[in-house]
C-alpha atoms as a PDB file:
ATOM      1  CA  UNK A   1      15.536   3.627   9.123  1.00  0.00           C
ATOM      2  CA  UNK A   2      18.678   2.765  11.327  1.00  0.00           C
ATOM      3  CA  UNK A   3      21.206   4.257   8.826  1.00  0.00           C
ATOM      4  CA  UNK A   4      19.441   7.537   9.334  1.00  0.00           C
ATOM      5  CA  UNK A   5      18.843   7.423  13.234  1.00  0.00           C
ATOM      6  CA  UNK A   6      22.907   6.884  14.119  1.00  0.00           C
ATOM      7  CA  UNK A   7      23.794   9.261  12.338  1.00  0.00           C
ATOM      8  CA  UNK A   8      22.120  11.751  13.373  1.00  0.00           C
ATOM      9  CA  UNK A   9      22.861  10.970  16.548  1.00  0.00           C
ATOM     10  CA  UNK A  10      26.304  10.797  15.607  1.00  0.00           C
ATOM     11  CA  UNK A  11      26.367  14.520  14.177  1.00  0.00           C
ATOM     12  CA  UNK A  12      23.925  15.662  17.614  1.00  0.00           C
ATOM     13  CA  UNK A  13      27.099  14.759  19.518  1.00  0.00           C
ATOM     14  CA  UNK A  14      29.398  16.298  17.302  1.00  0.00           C
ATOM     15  CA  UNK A  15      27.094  19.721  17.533  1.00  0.00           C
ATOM     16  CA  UNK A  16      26.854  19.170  21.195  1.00  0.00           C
ATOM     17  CA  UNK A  17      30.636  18.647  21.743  1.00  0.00           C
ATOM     18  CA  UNK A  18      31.824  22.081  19.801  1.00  0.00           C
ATOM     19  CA  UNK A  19      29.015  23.934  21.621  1.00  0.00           C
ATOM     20  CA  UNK A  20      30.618  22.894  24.766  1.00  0.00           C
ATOM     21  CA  UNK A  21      34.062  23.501  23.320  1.00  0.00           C
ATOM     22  CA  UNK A  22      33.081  27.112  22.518  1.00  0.00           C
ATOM     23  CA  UNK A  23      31.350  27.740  26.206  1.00  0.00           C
ATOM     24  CA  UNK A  24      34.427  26.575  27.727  1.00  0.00           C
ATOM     25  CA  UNK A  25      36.599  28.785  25.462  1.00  0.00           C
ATOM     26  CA  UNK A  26      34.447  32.113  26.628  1.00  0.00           C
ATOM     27  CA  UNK A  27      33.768  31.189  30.165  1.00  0.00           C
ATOM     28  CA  UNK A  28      37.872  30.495  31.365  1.00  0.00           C
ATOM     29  CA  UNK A  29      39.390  32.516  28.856  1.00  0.00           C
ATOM     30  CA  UNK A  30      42.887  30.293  29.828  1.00  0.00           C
ATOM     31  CA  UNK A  31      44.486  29.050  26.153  1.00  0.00           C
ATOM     32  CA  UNK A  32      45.833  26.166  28.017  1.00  0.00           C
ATOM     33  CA  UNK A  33      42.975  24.950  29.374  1.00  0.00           C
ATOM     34  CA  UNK A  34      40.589  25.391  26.618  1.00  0.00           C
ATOM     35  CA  UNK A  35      43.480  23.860  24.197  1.00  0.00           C
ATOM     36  CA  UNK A  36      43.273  20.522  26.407  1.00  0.00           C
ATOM     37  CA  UNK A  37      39.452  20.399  27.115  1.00  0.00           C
ATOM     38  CA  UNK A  38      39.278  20.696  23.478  1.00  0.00           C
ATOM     39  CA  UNK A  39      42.142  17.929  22.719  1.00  0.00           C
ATOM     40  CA  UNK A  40      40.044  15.724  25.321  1.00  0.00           C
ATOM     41  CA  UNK A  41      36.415  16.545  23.586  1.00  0.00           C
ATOM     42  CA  UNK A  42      37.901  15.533  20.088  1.00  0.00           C
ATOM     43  CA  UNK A  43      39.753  12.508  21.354  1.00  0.00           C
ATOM     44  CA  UNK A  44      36.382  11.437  23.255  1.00  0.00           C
ATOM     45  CA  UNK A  45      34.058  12.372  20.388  1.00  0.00           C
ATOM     46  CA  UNK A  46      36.332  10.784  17.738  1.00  0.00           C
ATOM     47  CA  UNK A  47      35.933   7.283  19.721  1.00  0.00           C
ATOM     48  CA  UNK A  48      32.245   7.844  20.141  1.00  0.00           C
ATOM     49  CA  UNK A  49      31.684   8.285  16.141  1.00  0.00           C
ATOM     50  CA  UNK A  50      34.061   5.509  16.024  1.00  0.00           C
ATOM     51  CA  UNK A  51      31.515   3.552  18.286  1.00  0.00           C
ATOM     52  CA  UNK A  52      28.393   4.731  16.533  1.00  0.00           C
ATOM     53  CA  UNK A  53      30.066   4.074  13.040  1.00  0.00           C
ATOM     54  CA  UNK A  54      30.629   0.412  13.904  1.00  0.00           C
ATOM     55  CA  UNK A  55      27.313  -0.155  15.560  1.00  0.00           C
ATOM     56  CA  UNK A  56      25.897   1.259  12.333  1.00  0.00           C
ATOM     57  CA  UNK A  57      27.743  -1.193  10.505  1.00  0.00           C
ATOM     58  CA  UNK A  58      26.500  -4.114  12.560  1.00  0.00           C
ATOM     59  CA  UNK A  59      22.673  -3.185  12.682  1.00  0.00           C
ATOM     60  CA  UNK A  60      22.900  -2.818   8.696  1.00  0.00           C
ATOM     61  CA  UNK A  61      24.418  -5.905   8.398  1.00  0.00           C
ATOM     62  CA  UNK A  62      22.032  -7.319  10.584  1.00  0.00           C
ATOM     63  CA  UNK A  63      18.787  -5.876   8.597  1.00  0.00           C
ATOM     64  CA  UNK A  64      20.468  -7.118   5.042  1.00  0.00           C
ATOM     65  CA  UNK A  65      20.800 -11.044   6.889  1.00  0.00           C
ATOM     66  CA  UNK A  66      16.835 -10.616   7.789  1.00  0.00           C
ATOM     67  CA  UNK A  67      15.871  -9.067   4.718  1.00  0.00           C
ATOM     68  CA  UNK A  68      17.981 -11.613   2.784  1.00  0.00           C
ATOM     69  CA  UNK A  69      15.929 -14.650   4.837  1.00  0.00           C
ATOM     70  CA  UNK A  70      12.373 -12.759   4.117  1.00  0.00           C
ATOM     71  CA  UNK A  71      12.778 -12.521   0.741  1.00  0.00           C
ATOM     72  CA  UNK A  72      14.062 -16.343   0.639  1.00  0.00           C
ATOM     73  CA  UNK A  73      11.522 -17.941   2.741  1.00  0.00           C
ATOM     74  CA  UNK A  74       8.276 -16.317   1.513  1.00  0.00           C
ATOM     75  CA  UNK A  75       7.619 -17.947  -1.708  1.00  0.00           C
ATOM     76  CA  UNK A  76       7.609 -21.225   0.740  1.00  0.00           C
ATOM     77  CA  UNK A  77       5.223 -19.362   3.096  1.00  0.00           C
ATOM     78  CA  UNK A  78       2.600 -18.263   0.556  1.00  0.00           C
ATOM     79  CA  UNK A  79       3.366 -21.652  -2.045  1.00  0.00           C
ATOM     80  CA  UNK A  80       0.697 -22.967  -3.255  1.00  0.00           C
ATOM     81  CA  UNK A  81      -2.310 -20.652  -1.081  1.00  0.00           C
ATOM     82  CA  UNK A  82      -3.820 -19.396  -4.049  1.00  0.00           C
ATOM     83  CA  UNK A  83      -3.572 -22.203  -6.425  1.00  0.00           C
ATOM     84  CA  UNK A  84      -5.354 -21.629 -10.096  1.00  0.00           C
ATOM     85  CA  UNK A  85      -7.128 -18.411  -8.358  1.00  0.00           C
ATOM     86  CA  UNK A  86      -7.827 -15.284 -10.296  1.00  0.00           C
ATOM     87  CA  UNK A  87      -6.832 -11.823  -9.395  1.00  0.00           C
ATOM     88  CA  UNK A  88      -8.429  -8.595 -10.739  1.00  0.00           C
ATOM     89  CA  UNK A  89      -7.033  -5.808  -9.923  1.00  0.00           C
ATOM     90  CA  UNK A  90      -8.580  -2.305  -9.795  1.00  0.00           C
ATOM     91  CA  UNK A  91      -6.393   0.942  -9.815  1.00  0.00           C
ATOM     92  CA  UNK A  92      -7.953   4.643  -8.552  1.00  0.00           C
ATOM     93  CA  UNK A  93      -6.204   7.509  -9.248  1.00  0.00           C
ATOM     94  CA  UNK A  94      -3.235   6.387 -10.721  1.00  0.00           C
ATOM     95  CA  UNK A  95      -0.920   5.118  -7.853  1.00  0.00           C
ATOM     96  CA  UNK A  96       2.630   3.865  -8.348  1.00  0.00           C
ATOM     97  CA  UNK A  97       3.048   0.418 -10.689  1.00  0.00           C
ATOM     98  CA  UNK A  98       5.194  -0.428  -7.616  1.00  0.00           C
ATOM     99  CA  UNK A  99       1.942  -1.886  -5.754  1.00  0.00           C
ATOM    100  CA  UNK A 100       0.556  -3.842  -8.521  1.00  0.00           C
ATOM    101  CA  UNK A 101       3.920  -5.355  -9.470  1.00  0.00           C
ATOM    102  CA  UNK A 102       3.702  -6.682  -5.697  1.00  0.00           C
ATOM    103  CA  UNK A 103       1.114  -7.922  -5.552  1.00  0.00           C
ATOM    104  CA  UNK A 104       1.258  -9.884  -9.341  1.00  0.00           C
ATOM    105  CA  UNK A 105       4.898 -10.826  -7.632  1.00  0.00           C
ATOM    106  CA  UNK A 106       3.263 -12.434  -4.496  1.00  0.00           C
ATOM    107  CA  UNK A 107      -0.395 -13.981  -6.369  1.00  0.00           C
ATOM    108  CA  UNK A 108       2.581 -15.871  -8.771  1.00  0.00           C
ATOM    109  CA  UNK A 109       4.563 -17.103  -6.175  1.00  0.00           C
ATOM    110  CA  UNK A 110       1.056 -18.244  -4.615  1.00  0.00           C
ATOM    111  CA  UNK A 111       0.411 -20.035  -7.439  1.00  0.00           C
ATOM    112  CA  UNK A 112      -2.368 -17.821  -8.423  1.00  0.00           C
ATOM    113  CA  UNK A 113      -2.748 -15.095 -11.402  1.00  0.00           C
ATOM    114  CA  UNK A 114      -3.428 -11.292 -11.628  1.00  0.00           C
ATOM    115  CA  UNK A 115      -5.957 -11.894 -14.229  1.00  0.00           C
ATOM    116  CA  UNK A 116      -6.814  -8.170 -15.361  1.00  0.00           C
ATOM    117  CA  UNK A 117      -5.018  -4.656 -14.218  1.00  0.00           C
ATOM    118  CA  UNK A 118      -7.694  -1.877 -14.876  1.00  0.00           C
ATOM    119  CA  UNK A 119      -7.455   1.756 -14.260  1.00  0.00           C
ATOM    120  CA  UNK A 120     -10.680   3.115 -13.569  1.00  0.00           C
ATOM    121  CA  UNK A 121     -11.389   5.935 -15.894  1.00  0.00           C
ATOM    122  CA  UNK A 122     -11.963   9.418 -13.225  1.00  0.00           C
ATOM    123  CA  UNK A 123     -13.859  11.193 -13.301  1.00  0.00           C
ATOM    124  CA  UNK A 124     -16.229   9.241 -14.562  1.00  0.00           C
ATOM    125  CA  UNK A 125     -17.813  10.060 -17.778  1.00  0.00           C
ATOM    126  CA  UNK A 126     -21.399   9.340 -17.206  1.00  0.00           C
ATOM    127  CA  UNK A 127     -22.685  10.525 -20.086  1.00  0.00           C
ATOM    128  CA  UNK A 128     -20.250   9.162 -22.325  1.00  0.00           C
ATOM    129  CA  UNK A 129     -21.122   5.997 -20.540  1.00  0.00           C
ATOM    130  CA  UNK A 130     -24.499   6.423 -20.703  1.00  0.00           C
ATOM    131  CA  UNK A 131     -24.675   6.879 -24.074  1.00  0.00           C
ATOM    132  CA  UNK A 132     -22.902   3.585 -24.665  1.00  0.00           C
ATOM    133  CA  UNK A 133     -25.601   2.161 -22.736  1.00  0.00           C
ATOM    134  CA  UNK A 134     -28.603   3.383 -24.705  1.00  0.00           C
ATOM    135  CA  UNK A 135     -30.454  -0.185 -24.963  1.00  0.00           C
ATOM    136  CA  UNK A 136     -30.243  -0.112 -21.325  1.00  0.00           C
ATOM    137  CA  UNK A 137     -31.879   1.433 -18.114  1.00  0.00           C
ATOM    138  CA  UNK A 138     -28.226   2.869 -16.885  1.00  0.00           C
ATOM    139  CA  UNK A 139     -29.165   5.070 -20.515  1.00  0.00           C
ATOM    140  CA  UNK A 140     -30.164   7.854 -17.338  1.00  0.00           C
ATOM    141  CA  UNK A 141     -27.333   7.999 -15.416  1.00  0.00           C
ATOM    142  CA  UNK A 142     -26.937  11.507 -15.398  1.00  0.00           C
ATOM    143  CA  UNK A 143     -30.493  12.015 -14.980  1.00  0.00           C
ATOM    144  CA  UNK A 144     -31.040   9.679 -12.738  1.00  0.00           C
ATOM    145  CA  UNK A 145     -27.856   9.516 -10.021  1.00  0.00           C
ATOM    146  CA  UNK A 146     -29.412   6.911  -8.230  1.00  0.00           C
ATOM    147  CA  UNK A 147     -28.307   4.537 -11.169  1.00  0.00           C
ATOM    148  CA  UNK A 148     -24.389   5.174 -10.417  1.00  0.00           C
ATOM    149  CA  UNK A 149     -24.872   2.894  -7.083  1.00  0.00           C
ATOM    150  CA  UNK A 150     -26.427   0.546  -8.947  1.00  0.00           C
ATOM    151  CA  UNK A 151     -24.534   0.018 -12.296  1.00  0.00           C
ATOM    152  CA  UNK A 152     -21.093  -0.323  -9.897  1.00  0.00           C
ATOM    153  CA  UNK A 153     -22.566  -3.087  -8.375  1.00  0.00           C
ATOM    154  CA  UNK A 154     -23.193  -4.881 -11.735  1.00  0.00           C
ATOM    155  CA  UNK A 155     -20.194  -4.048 -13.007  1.00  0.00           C
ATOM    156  CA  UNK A 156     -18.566  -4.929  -9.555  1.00  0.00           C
ATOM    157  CA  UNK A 157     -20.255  -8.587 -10.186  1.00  0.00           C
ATOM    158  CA  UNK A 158     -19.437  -8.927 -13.452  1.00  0.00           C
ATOM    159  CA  UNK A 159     -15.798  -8.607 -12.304  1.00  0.00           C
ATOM    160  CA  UNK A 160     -16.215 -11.443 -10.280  1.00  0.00           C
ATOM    161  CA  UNK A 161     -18.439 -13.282 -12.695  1.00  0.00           C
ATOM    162  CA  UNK A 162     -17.376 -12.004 -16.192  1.00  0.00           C
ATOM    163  CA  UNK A 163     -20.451 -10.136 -18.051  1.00  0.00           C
ATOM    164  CA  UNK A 164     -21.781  -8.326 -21.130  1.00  0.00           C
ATOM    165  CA  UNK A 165     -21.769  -5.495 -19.185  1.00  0.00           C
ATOM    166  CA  UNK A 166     -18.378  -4.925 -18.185  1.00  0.00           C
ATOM    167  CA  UNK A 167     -17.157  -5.853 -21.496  1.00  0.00           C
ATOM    168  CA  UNK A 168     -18.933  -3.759 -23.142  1.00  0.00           C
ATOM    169  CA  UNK A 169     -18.126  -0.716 -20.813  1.00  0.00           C
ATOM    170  CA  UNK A 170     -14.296  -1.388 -20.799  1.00  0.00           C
ATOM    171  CA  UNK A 171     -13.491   1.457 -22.925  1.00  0.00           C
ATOM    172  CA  UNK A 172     -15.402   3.820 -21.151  1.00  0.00           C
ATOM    173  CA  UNK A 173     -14.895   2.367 -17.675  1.00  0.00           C
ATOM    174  CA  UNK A 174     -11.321   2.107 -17.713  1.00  0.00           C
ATOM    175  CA  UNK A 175      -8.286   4.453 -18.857  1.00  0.00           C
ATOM    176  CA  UNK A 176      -6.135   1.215 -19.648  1.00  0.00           C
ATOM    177  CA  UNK A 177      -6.432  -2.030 -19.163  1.00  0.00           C
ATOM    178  CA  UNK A 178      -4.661  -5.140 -19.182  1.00  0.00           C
ATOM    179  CA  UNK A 179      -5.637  -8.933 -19.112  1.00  0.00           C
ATOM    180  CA  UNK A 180      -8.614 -10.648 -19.705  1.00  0.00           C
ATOM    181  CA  UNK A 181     -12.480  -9.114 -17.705  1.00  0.00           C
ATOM    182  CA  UNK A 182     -13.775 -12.783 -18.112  1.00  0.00           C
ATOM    183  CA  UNK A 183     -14.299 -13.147 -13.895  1.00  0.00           C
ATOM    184  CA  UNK A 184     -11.954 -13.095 -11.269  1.00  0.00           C
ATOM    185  CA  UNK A 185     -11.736 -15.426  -7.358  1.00  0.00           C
ATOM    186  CA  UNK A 186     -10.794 -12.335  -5.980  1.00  0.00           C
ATOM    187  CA  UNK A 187     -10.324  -8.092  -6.269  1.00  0.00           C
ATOM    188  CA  UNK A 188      -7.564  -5.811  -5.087  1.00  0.00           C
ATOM    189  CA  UNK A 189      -7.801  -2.022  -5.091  1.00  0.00           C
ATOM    190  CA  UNK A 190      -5.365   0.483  -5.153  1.00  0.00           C
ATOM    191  CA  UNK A 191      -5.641   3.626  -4.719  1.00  0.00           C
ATOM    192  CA  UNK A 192      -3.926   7.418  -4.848  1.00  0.00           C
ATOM    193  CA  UNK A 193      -5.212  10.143  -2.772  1.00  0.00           C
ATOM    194  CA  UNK A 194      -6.980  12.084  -5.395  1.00  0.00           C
ATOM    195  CA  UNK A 195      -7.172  15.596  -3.033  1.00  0.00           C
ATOM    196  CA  UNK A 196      -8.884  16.788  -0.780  1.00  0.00           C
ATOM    197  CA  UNK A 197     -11.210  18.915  -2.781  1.00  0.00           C
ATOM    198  CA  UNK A 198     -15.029  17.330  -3.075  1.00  0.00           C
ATOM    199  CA  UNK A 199     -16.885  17.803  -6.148  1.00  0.00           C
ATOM    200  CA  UNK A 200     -20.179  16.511  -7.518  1.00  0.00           C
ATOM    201  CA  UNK A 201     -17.830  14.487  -9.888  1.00  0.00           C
ATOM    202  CA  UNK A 202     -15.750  12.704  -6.924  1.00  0.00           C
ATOM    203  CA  UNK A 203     -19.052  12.276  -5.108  1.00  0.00           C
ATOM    204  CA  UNK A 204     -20.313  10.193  -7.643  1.00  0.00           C
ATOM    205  CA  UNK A 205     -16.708   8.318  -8.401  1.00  0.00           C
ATOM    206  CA  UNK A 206     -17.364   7.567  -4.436  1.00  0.00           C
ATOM    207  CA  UNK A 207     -20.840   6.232  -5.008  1.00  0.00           C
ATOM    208  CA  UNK A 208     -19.860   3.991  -7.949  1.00  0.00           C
ATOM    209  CA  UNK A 209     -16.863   2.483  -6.538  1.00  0.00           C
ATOM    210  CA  UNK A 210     -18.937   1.719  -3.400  1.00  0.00           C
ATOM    211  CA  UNK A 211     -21.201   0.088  -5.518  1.00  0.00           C
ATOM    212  CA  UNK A 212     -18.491  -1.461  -6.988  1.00  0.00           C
ATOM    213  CA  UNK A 213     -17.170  -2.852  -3.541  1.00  0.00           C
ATOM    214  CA  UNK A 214     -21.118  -4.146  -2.515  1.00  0.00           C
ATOM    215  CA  UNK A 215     -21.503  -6.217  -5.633  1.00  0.00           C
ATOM    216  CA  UNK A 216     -18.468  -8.097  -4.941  1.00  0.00           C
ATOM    217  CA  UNK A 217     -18.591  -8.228  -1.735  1.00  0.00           C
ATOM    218  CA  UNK A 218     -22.412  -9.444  -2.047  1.00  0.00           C
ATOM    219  CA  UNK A 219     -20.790 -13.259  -3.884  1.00  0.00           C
ATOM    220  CA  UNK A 220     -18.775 -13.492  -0.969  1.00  0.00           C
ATOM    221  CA  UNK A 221     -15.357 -13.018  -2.672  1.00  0.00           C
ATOM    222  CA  UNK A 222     -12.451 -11.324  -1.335  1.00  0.00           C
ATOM    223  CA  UNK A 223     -11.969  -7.691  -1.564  1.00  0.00           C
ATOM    224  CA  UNK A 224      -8.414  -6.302  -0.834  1.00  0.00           C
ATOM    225  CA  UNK A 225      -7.353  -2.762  -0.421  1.00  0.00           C
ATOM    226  CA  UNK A 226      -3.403  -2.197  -0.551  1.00  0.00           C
ATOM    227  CA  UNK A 227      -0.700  -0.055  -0.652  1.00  0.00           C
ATOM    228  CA  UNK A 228       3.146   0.395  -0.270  1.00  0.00           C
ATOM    229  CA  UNK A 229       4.751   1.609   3.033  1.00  0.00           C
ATOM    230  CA  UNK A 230       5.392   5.022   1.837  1.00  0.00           C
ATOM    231  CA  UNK A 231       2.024   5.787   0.784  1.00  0.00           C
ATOM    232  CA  UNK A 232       1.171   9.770   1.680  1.00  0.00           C
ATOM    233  CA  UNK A 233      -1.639   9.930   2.553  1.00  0.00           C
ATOM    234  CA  UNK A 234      -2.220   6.618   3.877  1.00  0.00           C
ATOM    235  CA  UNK A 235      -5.823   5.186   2.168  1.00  0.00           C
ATOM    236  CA  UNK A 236      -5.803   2.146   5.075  1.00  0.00           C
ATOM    237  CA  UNK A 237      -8.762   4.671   6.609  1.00  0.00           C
ATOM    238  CA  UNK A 238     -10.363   5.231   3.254  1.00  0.00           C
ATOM    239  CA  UNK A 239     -10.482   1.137   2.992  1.00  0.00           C
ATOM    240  CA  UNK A 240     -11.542   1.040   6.361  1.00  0.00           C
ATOM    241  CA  UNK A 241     -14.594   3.001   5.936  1.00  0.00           C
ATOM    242  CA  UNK A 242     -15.832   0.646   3.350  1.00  0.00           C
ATOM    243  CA  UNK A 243     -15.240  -2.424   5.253  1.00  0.00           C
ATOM    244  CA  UNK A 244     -12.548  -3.465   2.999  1.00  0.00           C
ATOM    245  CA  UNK A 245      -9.484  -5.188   4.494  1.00  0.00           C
ATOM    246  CA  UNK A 246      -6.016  -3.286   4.232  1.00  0.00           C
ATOM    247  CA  UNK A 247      -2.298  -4.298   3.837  1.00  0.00           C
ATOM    248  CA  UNK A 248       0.023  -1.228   4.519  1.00  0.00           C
ATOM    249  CA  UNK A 249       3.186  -2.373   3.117  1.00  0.00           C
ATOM    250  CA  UNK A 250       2.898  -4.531   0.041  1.00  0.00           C
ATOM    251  CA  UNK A 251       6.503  -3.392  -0.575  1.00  0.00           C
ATOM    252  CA  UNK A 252       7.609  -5.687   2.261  1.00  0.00           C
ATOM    253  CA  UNK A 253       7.670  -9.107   2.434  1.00  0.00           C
ATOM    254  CA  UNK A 254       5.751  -9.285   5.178  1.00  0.00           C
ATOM    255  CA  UNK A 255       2.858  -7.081   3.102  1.00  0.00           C
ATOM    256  CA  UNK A 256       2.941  -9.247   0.658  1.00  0.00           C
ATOM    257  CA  UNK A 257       2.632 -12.552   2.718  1.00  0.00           C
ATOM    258  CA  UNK A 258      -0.235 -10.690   4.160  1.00  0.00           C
ATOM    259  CA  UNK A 259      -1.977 -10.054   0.951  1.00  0.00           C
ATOM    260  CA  UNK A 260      -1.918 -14.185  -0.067  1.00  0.00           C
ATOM    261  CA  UNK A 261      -3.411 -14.688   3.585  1.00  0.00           C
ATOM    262  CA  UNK A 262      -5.940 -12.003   3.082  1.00  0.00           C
ATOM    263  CA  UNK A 263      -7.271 -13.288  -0.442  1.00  0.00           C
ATOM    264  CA  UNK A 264      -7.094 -17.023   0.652  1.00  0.00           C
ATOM    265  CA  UNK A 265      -9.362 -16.340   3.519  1.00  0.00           C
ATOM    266  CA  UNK A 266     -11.983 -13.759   4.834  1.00  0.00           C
ATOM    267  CA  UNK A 267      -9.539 -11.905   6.996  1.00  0.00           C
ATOM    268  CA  UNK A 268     -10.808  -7.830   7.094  1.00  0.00           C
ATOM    269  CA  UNK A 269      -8.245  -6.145   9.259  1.00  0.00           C
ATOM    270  CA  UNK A 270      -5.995  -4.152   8.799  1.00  0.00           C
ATOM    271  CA  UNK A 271      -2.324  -5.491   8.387  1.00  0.00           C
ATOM    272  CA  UNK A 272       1.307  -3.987   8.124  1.00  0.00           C
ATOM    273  CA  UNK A 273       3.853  -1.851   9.724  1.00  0.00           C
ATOM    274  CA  UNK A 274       1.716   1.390  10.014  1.00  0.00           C
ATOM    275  CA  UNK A 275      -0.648   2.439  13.387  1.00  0.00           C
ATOM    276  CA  UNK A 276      -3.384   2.327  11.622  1.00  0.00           C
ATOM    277  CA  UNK A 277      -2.763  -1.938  10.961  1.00  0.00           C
ATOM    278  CA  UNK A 278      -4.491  -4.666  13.562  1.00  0.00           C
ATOM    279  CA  UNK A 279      -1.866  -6.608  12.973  1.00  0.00           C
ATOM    280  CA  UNK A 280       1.002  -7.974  11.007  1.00  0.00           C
ATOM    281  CA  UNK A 281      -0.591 -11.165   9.437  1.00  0.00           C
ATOM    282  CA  UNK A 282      -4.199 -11.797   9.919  1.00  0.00           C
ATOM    283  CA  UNK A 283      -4.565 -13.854  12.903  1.00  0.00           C
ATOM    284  CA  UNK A 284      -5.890 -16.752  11.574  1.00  0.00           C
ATOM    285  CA  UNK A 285      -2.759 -17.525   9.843  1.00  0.00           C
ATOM    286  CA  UNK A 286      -0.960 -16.843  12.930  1.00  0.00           C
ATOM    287  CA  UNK A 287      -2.797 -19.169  14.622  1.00  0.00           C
ATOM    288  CA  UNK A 288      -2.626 -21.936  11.944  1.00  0.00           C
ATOM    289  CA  UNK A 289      -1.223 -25.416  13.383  1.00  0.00           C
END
């Protein structure tokens, strides 16, 4: 972010300097003049990049000293916070493996374990699913859409609690998945942007993963959304909505030390870098003697 402010700063003076070079050169019209105002513009812009160079030079240094202490000192900030705790973790729309290898990255150095990385099959293919389900009342979930809210809830439980159900379903739940759907301490989401154009499909995928979020939420067990600082669109507000705690920046270290504070506690805010966060760290933590 620095690197990129000086110097364009740098090349604004530059363009400012030969813009007054060439007004001076049409307004006196004297070669002598013009030939030392421009002498003294390029001896006093030369020092300034000088300046601005060497400034750049110190800030970066600077930023690769903090960085360098981050990444050193949060494994012995998060050690230990999630000890023997399970992870699941739920991808949406295919977002970057970037987030999830953050957040596996930070739950290890916690001492806890991503215990399943699923990628929700979308749209979802109800009857596919339902007739998978046949011995069961979700058989009428495309007859019946009423059933969507409430088979995401027991498959949102079962995540939590391991299940038939979910088992059962994995195929036709999930596009790929990874690990072991035998109950989890806690869930993280992910989640793309999947457009901005609503269909009855994405109304339902809306419905189920709400149900989803209620039937976790409903055994009291954390419930994460996250995503990395360059996220576009930003899904903090989609999280929001759902009363799902946020970290902005799992990229970062101080994302990630948010996301071990978020899943060892209750904390529902929103936390990161972005304006959309609460906070850096959930306050709690901050607060901890």
């Amino acid at each position: 972010m620095f690197d990129y402010r000086y110097h364009a700063i740098s090349l604004a003076a530059v363009l400012l300097a030969l813009g007054i070079g060439l007004l001076l050169g049409v307004a006196i019209g004297d070669q002598g003049l013009v030939s030392r105002a421009e002498q003294g513009v390029r001896g006093n812009l030369r020092e300034e990049v000088s300046e601005a160079r060497a400034e750049v030079r110190e800030i970066n240094d600077t930023l690769e000293t903090r960085q360098s202490y981050e990444q050193m000192t949060l494994p012995l900030l998060v050690a230990d916070r999630l000890r023997g705790r399970r992870v699941a973790v739920l991808l949406l729309h295919k977002p970057s493996s970037e987030s999830y290898e953050a957040v596996r990255e930070v739950v290890r150095d916690a001492g806890g374990n991503v215990s399943s990385v699923s990628s929700l099959r979308l749209p979802l293919e109800l009857e596919r699913l339902g007739e998978h389900l046949a011995s069961t009342r979700f058989r009428k979930l495309t007859e019946e859409p009423e059933l969507v809210e409430s088979f995401g809830r027991r498959i949102g439980v079962q995540l939590i609690e391991g299940g038939g159900l979910l088992r059962s379903s994995q195929q036709e739940l999930f596009s790929s998945t990874s690990g072991s759907l035998e109950g989890a301490d806690a869930v993280v989401l992910i989640r793309e942007s999947p457009g901005e154009v609503v269909t009855e499909e994405s109304d339902r995928e809306e419905v189920f993963v709400d149900g989803v979020v209620a039937g976790v939420e409903g055994l009291k067990t954390p419930v994460l959304g996250v995503e990395v600082s360059e996220t576009q669109p930003s899904q903090v507000p989609w999280y929001g909505d759902r009363g799902i705690g946020s970290v902005d920046s799992v990229d970062l270290p101080s994302g990630r030390a948010a996301v071990v504070f978020a899943l060892a506690g209750s904390a529902d805010g929103a936390y990161g870098i972005k304006p959309t966060s609460d906070a850096l760290l959930p306050e709690t933590v901050v607060r901890e003697p």
